[in-house]
PDB file of N, CA and C in Angstrom:
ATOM      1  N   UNK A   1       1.227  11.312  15.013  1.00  0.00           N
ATOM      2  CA  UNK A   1       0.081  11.136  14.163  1.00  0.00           C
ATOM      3  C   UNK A   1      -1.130  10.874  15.051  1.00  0.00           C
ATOM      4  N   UNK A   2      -2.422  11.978  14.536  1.00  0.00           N
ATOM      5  CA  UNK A   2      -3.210  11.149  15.630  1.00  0.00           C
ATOM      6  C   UNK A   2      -4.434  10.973  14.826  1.00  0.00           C
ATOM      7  N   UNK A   3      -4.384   9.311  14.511  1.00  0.00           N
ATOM      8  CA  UNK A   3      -5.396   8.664  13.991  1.00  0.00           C
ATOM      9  C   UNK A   3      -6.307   8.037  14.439  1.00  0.00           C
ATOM     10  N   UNK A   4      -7.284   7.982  13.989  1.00  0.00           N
ATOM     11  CA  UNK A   4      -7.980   6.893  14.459  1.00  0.00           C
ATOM     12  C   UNK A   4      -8.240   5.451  14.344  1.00  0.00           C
ATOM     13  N   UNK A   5      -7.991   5.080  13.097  1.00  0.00           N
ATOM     14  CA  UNK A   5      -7.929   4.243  12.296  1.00  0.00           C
ATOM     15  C   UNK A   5      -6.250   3.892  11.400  1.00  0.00           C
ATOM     16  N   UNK A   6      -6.010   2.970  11.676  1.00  0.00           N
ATOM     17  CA  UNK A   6      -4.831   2.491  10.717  1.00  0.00           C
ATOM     18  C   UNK A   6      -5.269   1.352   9.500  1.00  0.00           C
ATOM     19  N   UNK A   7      -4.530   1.319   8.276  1.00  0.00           N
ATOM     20  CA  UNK A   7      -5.379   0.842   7.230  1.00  0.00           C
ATOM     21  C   UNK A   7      -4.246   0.220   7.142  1.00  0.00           C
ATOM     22  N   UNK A   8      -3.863  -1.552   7.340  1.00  0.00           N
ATOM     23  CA  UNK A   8      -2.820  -2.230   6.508  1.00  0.00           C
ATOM     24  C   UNK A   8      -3.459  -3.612   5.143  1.00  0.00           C
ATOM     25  N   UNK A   9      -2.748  -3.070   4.579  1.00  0.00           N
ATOM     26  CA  UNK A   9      -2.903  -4.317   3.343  1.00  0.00           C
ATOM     27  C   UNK A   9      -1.945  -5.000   2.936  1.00  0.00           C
ATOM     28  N   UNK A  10      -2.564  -5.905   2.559  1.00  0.00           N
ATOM     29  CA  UNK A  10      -2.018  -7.187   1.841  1.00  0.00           C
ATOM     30  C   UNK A  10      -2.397  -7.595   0.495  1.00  0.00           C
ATOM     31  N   UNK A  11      -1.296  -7.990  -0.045  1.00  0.00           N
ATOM     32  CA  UNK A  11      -1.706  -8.482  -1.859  1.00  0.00           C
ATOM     33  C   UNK A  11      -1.196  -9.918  -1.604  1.00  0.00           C
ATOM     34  N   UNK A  12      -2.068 -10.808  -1.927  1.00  0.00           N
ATOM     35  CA  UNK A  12      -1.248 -11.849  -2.019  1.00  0.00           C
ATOM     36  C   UNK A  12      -2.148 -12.806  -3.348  1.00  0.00           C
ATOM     37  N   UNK A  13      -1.269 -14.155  -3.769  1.00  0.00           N
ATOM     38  CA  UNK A  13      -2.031 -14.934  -4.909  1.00  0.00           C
ATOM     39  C   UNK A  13      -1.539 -16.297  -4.257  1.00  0.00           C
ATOM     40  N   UNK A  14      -3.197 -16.735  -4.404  1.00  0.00           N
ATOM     41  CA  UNK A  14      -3.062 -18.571  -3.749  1.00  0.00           C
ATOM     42  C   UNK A  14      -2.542 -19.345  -4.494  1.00  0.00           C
ATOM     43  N   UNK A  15      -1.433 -20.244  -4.635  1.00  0.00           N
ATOM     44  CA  UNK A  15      -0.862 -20.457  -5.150  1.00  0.00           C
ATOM     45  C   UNK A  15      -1.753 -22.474  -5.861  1.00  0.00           C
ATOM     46  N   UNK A  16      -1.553 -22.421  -6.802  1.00  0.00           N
ATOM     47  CA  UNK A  16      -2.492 -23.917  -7.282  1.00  0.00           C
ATOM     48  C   UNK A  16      -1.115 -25.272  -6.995  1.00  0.00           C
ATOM     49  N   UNK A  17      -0.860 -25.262  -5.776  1.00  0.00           N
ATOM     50  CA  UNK A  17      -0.304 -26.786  -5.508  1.00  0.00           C
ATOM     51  C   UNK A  17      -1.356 -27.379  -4.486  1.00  0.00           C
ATOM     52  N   UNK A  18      -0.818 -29.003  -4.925  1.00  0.00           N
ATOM     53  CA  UNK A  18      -1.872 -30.042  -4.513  1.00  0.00           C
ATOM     54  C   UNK A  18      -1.144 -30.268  -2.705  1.00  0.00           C
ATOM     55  N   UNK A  19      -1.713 -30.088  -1.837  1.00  0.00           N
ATOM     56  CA  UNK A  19      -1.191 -29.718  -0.200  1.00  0.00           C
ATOM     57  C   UNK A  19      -2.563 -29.735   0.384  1.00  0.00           C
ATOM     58  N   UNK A  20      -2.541 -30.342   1.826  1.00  0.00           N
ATOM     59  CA  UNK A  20      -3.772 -30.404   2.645  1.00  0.00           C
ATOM     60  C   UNK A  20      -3.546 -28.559   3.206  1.00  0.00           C
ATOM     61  N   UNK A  21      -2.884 -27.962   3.056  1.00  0.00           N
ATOM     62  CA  UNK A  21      -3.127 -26.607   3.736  1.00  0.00           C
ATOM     63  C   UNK A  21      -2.560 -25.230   1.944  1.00  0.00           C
ATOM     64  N   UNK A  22      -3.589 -24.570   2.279  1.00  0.00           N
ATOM     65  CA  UNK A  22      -3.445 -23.347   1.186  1.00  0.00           C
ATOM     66  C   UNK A  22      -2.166 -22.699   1.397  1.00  0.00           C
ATOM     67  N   UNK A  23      -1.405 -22.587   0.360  1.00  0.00           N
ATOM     68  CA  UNK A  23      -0.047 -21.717  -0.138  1.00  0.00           C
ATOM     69  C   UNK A  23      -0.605 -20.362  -0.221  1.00  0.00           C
ATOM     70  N   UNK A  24       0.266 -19.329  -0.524  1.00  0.00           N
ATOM     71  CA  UNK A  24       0.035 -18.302  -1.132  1.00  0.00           C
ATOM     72  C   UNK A  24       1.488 -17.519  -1.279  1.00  0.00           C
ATOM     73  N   UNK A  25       1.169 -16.874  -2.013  1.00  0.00           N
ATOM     74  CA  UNK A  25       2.578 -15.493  -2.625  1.00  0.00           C
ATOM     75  C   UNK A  25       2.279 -14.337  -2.088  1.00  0.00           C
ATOM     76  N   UNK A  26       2.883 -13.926  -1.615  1.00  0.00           N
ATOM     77  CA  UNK A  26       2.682 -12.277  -1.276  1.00  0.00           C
ATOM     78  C   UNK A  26       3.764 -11.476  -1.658  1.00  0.00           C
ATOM     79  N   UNK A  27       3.173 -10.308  -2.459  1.00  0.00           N
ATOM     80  CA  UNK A  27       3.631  -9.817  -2.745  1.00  0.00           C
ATOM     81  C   UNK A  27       3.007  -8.120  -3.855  1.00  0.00           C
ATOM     82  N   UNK A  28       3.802  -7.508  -4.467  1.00  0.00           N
ATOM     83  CA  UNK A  28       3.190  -6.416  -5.237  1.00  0.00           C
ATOM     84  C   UNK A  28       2.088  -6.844  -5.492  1.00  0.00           C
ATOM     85  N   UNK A  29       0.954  -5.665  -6.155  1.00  0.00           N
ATOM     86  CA  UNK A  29       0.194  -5.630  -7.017  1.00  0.00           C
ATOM     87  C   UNK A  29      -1.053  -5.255  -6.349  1.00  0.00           C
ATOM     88  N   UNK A  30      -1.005  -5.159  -5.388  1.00  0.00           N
ATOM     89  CA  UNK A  30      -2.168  -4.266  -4.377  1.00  0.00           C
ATOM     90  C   UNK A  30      -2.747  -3.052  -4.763  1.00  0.00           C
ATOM     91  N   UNK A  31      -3.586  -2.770  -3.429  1.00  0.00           N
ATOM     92  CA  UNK A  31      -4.046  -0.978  -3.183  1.00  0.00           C
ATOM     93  C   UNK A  31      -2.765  -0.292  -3.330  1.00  0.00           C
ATOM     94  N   UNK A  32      -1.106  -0.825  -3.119  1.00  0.00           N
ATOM     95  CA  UNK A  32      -0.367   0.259  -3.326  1.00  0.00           C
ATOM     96  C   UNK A  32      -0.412   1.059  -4.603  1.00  0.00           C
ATOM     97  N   UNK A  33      -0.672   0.518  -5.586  1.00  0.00           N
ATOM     98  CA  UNK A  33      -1.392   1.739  -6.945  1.00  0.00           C
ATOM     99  C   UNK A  33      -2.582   2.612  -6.372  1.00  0.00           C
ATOM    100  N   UNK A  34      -2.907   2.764  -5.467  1.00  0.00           N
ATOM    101  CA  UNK A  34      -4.293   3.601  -5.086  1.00  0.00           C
ATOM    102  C   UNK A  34      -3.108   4.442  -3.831  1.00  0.00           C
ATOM    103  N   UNK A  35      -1.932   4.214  -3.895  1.00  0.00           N
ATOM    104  CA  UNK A  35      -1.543   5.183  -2.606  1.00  0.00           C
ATOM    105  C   UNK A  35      -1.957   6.961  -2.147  1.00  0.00           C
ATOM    106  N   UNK A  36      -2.487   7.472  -3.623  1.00  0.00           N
ATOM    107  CA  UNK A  36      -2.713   8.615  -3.941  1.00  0.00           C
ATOM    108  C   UNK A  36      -3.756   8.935  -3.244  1.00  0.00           C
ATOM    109  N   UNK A  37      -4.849   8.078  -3.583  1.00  0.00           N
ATOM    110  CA  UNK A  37      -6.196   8.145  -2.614  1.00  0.00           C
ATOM    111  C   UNK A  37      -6.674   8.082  -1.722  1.00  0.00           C
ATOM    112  N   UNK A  38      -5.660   7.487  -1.194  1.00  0.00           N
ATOM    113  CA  UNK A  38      -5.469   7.045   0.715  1.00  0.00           C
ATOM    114  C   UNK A  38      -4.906   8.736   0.992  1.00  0.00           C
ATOM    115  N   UNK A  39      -3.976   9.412   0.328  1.00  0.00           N
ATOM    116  CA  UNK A  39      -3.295  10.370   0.917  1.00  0.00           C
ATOM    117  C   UNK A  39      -4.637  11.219   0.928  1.00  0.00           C
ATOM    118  N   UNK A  40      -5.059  11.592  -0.244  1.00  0.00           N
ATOM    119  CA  UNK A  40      -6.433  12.787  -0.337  1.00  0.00           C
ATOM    120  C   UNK A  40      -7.610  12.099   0.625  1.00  0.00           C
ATOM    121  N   UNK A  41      -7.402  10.982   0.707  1.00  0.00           N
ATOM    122  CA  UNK A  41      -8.666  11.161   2.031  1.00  0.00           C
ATOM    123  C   UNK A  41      -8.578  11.806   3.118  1.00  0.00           C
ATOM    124  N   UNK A  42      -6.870  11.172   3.343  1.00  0.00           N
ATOM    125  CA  UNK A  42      -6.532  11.667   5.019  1.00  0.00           C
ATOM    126  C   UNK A  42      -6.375  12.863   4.655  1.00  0.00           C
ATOM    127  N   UNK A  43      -6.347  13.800   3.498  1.00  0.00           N
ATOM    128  CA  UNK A  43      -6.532  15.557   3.479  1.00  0.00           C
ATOM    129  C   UNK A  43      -4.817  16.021   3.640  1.00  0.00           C
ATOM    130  N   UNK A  44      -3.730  14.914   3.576  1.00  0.00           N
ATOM    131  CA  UNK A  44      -2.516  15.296   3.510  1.00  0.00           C
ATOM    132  C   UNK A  44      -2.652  15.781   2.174  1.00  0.00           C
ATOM    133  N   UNK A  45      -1.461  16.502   1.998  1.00  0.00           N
ATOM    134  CA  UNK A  45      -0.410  17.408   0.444  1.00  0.00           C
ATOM    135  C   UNK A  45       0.125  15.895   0.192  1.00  0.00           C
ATOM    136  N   UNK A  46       0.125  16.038  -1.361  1.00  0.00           N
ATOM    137  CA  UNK A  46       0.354  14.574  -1.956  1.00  0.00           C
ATOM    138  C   UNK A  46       1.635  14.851  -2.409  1.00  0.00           C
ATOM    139  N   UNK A  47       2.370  15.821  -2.333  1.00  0.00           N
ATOM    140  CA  UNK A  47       3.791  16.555  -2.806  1.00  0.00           C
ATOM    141  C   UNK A  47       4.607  16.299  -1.345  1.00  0.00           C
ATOM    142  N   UNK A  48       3.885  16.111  -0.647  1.00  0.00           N
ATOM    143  CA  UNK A  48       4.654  15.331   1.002  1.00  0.00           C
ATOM    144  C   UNK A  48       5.067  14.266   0.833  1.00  0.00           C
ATOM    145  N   UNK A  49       4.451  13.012   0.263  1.00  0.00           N
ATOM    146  CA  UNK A  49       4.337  11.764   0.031  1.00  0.00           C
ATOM    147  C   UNK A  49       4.930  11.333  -1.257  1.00  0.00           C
ATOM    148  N   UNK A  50       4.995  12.017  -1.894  1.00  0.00           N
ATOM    149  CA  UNK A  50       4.494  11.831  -3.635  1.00  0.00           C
ATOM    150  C   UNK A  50       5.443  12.425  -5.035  1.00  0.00           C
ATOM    151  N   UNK A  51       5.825  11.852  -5.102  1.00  0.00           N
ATOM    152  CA  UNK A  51       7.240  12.666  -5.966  1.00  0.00           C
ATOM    153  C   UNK A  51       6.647  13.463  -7.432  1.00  0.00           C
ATOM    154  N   UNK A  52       6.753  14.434  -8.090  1.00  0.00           N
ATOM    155  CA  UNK A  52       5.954  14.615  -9.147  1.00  0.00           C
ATOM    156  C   UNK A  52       5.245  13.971 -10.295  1.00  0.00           C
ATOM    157  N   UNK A  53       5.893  12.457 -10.124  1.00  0.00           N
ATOM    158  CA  UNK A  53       5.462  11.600 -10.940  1.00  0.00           C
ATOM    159  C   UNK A  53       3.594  10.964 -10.442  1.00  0.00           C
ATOM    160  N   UNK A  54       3.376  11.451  -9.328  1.00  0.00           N
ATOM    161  CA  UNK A  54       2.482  11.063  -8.725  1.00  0.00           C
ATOM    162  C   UNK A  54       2.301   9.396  -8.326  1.00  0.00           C
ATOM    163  N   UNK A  55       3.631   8.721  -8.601  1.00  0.00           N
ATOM    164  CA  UNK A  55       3.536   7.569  -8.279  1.00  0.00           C
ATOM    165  C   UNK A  55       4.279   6.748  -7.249  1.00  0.00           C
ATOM    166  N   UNK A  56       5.809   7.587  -7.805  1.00  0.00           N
ATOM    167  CA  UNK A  56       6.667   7.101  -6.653  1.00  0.00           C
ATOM    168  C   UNK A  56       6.516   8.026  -5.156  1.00  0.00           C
ATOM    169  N   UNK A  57       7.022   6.984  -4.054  1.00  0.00           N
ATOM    170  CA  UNK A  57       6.672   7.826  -2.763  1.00  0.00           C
ATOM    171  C   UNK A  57       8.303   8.595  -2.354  1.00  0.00           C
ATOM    172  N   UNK A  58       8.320   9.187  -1.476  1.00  0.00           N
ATOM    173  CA  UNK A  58       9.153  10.254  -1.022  1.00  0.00           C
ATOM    174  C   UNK A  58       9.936   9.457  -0.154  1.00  0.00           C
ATOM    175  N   UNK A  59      11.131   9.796   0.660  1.00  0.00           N
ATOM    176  CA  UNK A  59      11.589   9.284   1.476  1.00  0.00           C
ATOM    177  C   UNK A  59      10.898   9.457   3.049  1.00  0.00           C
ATOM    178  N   UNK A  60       9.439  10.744   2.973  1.00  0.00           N
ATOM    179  CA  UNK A  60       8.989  10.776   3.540  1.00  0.00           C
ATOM    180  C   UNK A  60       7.639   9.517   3.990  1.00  0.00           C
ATOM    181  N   UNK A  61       7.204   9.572   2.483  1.00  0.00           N
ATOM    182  CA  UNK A  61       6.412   8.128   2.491  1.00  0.00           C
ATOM    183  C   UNK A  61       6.942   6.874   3.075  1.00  0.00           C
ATOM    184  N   UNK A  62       8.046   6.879   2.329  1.00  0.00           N
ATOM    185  CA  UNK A  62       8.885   5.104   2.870  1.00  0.00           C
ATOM    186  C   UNK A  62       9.084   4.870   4.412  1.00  0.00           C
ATOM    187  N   UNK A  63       9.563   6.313   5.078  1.00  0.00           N
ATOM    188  CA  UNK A  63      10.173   6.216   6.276  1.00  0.00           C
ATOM    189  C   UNK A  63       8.830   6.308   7.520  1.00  0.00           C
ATOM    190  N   UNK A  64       8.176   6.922   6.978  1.00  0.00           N
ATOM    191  CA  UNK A  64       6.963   7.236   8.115  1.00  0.00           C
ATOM    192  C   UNK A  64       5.539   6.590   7.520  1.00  0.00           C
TER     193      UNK A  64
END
Protein backbone atom coordinates (compact mmCIF):
# COMPACT_ATOMS: atom_id res chain seq x y z
CA UNK A 1 0.00 0.00 0.00
CA UNK A 2 1.46 3.23 -0.67
CA UNK A 3 -0.08 5.84 1.44
CA UNK A 4 0.46 8.70 2.69
CA UNK A 5 -1.59 9.14 5.40
CA UNK A 6 -3.09 6.42 7.75
CA UNK A 7 -6.50 7.27 9.42
CA UNK A 8 -7.08 5.32 12.93
CA UNK A 9 -10.16 5.80 15.10
CA UNK A 10 -11.53 5.46 18.15
CA UNK A 11 -15.17 5.40 19.63
CA UNK A 12 -15.18 5.56 23.03
CA UNK A 13 -17.94 6.91 26.04
CA UNK A 14 -16.63 8.58 29.38
CA UNK A 15 -17.94 6.76 31.69
CA UNK A 16 -19.93 9.01 34.88
CA UNK A 17 -18.03 7.37 38.03
CA UNK A 18 -16.90 9.49 40.90
CA UNK A 19 -12.60 8.74 40.52
CA UNK A 20 -9.74 11.39 40.60
CA UNK A 21 -8.81 10.06 36.94
CA UNK A 22 -11.50 9.80 33.79
CA UNK A 23 -12.88 6.17 32.86
CA UNK A 24 -14.02 5.47 29.57
CA UNK A 25 -15.62 2.47 27.33
CA UNK A 26 -14.41 1.77 24.13
CA UNK A 27 -15.98 0.40 21.95
CA UNK A 28 -18.62 0.23 18.64
CA UNK A 29 -20.44 3.04 17.40
CA UNK A 30 -17.87 5.10 15.51
CA UNK A 31 -16.82 6.35 11.89
CA UNK A 32 -17.01 2.51 11.35
CA UNK A 33 -20.69 3.26 9.87
CA UNK A 34 -18.92 5.77 7.43
CA UNK A 35 -16.50 2.76 6.27
CA UNK A 36 -17.99 3.30 2.74
CA UNK A 37 -16.65 6.80 2.51
CA UNK A 38 -13.28 6.27 3.59
CA UNK A 39 -13.21 3.53 0.71
CA UNK A 40 -14.58 6.18 -2.19
CA UNK A 41 -12.15 8.66 -1.10
CA UNK A 42 -9.18 6.45 -1.33
CA UNK A 43 -10.88 5.76 -5.09
CA UNK A 44 -10.83 1.85 -4.10
CA UNK A 45 -13.98 -0.59 -5.66
CA UNK A 46 -16.25 -0.81 -2.64
CA UNK A 47 -17.18 -4.55 -3.93
CA UNK A 48 -13.32 -5.19 -2.73
CA UNK A 49 -14.13 -4.23 0.76
CA UNK A 50 -17.80 -4.37 0.88
CA UNK A 51 -20.16 -7.21 0.66
CA UNK A 52 -23.42 -6.29 -1.36
CA UNK A 53 -25.09 -5.25 1.59
CA UNK A 54 -22.86 -2.23 1.49
CA UNK A 55 -22.26 -2.63 5.09
CA UNK A 56 -20.61 -5.64 6.05
CA UNK A 57 -16.75 -5.79 5.17
CA UNK A 58 -15.11 -8.68 3.16
CA UNK A 59 -12.56 -10.91 4.45
CA UNK A 60 -10.57 -8.64 2.43
CA UNK A 61 -11.52 -5.62 4.60
CA UNK A 62 -11.00 -7.50 8.01
CA UNK A 63 -7.64 -8.99 7.00
CA UNK A 64 -5.86 -6.03 5.34
Amino acid sequence: MEADYVLVFVSGEQLNVESPEPYYLLRGGGDESKKQWFIRIAEEPLGKYLHADGISGTKHFWEN
